[in-house]
N, C-alpha and C. Protein backbone atom coordinates (compact mmCIF):
# COMPACT_ATOMS: atom_id res chain seq x y z
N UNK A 1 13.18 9.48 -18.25
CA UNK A 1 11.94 9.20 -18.93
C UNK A 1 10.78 9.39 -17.97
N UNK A 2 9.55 9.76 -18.14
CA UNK A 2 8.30 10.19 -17.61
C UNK A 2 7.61 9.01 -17.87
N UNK A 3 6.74 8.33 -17.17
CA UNK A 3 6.01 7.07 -17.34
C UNK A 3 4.44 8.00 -16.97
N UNK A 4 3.50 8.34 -18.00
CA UNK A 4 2.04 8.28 -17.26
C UNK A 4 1.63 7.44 -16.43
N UNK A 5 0.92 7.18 -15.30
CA UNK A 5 0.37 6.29 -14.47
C UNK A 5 -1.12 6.64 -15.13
N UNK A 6 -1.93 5.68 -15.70
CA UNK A 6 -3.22 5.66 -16.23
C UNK A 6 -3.67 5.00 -15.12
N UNK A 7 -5.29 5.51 -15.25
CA UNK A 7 -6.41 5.19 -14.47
C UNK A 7 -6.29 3.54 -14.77
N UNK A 8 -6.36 2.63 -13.96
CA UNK A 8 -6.24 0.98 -13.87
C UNK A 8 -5.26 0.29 -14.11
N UNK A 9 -3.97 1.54 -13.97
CA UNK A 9 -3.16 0.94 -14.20
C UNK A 9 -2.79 -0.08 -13.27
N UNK A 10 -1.67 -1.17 -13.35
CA UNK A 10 -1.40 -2.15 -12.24
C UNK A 10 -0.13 -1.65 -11.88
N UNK A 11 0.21 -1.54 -10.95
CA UNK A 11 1.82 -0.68 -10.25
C UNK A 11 2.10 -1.76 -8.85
N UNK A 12 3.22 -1.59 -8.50
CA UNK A 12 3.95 -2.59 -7.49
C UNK A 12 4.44 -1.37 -6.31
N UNK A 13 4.41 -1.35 -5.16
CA UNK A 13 4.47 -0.23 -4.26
C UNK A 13 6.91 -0.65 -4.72
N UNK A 14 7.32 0.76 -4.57
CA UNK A 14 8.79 0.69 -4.52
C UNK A 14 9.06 1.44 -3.22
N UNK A 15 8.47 1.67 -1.99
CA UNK A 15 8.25 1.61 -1.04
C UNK A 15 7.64 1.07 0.13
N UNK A 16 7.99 1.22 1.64
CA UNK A 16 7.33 0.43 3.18
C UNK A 16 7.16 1.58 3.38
N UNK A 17 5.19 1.16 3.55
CA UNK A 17 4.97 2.28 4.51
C UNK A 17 3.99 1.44 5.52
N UNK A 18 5.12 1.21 6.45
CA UNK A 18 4.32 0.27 7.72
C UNK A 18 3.15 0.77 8.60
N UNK A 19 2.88 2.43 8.36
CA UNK A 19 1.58 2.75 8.92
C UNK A 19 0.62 1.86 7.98
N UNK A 20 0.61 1.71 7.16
CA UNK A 20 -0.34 1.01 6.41
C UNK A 20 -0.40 -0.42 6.21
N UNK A 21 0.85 -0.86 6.67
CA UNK A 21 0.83 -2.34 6.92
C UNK A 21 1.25 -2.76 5.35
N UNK A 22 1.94 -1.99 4.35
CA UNK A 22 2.01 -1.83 3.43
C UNK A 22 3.80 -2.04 2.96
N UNK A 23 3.83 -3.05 1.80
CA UNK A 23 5.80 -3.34 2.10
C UNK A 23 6.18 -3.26 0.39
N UNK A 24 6.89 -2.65 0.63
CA UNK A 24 7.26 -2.73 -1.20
C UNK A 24 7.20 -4.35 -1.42
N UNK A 25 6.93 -3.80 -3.17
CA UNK A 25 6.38 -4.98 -3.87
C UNK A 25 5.25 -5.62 -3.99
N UNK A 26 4.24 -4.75 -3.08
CA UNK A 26 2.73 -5.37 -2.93
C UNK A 26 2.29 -4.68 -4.20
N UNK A 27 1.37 -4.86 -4.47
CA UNK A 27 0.68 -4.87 -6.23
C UNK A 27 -0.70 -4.70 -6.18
N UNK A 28 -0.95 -3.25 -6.24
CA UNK A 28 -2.38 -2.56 -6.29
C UNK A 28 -2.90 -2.18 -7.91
N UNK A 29 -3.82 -1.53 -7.63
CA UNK A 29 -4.37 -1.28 -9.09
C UNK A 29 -4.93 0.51 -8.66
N UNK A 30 -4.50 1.51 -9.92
CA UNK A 30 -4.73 3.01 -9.86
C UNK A 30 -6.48 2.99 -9.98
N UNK A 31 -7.25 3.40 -8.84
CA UNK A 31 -8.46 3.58 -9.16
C UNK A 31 -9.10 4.61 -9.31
N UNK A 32 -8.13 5.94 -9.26
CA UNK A 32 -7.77 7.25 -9.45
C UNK A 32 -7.02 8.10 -9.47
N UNK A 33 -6.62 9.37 -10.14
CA UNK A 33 -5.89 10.20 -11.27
C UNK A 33 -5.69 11.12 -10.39
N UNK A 34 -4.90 11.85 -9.60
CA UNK A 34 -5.27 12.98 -8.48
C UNK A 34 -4.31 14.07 -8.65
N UNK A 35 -5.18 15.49 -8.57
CA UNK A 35 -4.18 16.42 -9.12
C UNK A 35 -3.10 16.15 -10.21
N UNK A 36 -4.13 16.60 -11.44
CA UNK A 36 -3.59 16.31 -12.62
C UNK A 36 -2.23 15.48 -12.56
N UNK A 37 -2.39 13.83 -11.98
CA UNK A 37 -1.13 13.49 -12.17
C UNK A 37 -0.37 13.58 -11.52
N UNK A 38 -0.38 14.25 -10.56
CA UNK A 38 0.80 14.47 -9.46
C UNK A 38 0.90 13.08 -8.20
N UNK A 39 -0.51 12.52 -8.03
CA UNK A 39 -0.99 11.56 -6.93
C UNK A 39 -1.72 10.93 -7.80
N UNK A 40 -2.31 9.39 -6.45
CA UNK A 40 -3.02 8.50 -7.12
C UNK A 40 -3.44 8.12 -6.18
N UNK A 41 -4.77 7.33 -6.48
CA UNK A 41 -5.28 6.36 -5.33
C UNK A 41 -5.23 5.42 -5.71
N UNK A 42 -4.50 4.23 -4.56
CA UNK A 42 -4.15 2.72 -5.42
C UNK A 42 -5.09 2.30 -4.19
N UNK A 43 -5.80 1.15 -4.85
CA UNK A 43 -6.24 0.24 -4.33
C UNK A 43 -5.71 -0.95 -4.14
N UNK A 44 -5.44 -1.60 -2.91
CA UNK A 44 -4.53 -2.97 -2.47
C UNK A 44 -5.62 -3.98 -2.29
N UNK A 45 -5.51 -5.36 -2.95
CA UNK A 45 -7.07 -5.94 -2.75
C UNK A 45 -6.48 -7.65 -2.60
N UNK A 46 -7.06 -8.63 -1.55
CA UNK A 46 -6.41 -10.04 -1.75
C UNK A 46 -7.02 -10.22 -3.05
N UNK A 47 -6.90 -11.70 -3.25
CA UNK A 47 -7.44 -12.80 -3.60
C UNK A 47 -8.65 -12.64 -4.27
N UNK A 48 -9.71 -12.50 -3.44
CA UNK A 48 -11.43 -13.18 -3.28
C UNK A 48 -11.65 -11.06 -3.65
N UNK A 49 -11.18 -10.23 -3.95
CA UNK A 49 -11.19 -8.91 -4.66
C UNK A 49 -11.41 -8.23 -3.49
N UNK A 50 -11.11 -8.32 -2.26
CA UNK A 50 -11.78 -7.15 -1.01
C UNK A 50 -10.65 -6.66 -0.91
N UNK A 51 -10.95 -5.29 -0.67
CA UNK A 51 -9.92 -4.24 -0.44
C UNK A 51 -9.48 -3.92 1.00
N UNK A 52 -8.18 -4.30 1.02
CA UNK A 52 -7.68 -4.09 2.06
C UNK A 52 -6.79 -2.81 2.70
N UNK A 53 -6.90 -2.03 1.52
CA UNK A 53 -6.07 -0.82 2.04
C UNK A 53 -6.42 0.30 0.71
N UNK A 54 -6.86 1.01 0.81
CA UNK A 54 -6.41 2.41 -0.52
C UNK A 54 -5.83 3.66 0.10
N UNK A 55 -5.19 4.04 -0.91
CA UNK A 55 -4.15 4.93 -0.12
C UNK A 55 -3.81 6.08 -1.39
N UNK A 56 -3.33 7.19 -1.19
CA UNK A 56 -2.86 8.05 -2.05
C UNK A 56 -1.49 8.10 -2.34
N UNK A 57 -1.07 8.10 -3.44
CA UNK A 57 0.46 7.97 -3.88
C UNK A 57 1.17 9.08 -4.56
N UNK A 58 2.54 9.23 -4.32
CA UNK A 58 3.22 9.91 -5.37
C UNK A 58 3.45 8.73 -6.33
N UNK A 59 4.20 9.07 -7.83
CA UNK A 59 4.41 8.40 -8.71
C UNK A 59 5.69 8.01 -8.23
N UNK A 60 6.40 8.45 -7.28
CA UNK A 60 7.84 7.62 -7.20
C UNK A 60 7.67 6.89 -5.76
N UNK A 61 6.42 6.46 -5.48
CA UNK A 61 6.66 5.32 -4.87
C UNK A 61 5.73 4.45 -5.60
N UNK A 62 5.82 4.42 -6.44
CA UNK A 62 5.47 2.93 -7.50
C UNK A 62 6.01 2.89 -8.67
N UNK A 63 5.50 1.64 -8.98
CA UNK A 63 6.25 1.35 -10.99
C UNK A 63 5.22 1.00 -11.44
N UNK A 64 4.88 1.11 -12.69
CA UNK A 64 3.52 0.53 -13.31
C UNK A 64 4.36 -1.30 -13.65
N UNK A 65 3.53 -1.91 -13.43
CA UNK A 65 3.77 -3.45 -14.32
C UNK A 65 3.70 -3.74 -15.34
N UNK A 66 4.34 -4.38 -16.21
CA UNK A 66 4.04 -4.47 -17.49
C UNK A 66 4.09 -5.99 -18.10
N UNK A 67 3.04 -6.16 -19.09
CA UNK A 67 2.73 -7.80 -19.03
C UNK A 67 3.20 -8.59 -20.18
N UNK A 68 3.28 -7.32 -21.06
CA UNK A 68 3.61 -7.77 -22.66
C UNK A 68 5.54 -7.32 -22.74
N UNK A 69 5.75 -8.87 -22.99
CA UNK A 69 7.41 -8.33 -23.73
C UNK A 69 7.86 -7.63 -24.00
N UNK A 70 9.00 -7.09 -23.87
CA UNK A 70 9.27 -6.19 -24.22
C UNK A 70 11.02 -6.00 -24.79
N UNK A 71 11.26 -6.17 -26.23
CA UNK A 71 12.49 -6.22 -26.58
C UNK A 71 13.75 -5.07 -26.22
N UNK A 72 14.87 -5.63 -26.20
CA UNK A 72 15.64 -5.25 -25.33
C UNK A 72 16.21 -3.50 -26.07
N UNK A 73 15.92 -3.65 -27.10
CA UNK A 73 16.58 -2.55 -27.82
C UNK A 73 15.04 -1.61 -28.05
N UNK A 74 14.05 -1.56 -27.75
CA UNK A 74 12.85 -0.95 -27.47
C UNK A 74 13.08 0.71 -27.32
N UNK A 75 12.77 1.49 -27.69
CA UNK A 75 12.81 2.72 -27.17
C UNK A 75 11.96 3.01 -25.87
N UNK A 76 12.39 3.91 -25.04
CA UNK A 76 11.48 3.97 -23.95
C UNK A 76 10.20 4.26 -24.36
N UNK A 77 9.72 4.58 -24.82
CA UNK A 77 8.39 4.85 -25.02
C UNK A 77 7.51 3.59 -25.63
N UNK A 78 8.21 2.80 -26.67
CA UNK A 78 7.81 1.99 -26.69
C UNK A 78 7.68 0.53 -25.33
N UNK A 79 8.59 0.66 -24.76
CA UNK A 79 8.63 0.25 -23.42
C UNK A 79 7.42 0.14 -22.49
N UNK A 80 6.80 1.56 -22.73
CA UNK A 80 5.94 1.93 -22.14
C UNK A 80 4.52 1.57 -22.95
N UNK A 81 4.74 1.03 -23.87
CA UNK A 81 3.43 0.78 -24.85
C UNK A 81 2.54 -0.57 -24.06
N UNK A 82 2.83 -1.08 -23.17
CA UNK A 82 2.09 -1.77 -22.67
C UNK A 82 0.89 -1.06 -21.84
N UNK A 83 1.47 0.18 -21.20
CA UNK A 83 0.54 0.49 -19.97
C UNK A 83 -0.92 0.84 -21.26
N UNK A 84 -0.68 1.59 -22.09
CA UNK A 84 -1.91 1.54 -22.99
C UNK A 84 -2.36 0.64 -23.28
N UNK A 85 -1.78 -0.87 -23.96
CA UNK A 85 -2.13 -2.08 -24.01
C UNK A 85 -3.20 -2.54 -23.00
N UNK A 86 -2.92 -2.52 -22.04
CA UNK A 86 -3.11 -2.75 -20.09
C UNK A 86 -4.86 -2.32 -20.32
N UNK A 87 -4.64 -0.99 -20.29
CA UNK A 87 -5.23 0.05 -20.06
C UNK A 87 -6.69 -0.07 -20.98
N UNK A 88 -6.65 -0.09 -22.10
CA UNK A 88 -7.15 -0.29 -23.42
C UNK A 88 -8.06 -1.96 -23.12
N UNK A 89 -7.60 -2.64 -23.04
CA UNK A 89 -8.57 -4.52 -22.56
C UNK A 89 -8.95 -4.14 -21.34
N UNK A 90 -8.83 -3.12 -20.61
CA UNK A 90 -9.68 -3.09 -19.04
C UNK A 90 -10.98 -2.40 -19.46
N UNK A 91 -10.22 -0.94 -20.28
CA UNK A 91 -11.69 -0.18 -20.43
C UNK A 91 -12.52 -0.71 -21.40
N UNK A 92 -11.71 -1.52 -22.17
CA UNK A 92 -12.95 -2.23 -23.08
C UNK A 92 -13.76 -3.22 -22.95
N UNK A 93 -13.86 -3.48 -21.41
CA UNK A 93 -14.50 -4.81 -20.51
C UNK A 93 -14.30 -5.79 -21.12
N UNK A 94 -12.39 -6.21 -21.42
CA UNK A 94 -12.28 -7.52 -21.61
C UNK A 94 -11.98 -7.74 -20.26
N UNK A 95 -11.19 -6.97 -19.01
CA UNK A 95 -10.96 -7.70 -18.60
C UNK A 95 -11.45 -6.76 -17.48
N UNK A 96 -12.95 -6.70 -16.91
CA UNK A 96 -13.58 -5.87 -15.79
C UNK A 96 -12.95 -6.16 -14.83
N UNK A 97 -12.42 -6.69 -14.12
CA UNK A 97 -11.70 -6.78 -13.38
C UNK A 97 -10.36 -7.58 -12.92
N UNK A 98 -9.01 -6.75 -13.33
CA UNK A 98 -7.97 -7.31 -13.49
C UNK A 98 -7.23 -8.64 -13.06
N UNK A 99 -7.58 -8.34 -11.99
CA UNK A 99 -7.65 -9.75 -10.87
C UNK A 99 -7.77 -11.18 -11.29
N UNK A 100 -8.44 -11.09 -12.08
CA UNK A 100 -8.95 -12.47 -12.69
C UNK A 100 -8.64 -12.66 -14.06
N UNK A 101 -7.73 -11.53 -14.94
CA UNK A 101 -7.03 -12.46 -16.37
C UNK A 101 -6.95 -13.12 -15.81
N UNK A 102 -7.30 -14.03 -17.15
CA UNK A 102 -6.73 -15.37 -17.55
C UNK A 102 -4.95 -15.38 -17.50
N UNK A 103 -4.28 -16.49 -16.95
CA UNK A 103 -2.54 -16.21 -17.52
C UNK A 103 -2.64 -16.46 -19.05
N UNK A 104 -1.97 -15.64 -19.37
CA UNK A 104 -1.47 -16.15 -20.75
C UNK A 104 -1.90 -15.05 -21.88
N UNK A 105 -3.19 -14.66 -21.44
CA UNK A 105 -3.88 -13.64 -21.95
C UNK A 105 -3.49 -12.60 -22.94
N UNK A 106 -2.50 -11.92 -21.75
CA UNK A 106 -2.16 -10.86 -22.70
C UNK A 106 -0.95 -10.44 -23.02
């Protein structure tokens, strides 16, 4: 299955890349689309929103996150119906900056 990585999307690194001080499982946000899709620029940010690292990615060293349930017998694509979900309340400035949903939200 092919997963799009959308612009804001939220992805989890599935790689260490210790030049960057960077360890799988850290959890950036796509703040750009690079060569149609092929790369990305994730932004790594604490807490208080300062960015501590952006970096360019292939798609197989990340996973997108996904926030909304997802039943077990789901087709993949529907699987994938969150990253639009995601995607869709960011650009519609519910949630300008991800960081700060509310839990429960969405």
């Amino acid at each position: 299955m092919t997963t799009t990585i959308e612009l804001l999307a939220v992805v989890a690194l599935t790689v260490n890349l210790p030049s960057y001080n960077l360890w799988h499982g850290q959890v950036g946000t796509v703040v750009e689309v690079l060569a149609g899709g092929t790369a990305f620029e994730v932004e790594f940010s604490d807490r208080n929103e300062r960015t501590y690292e952006s970096v360019s990615l292939r798609p197989d060293q990340v996973m997108v996150l996904c926030f909304d349930p997802v039943s077990p017998d789901s087709t993949p694509e529907r699987k994938c119906h969150c990253l639009q979900s995601l995607s869709s309340s960011i650009n519609s400035g519910k949630y300008p900056n991800s960081s700060l949903m509310p839990k429960g939200e969405l």
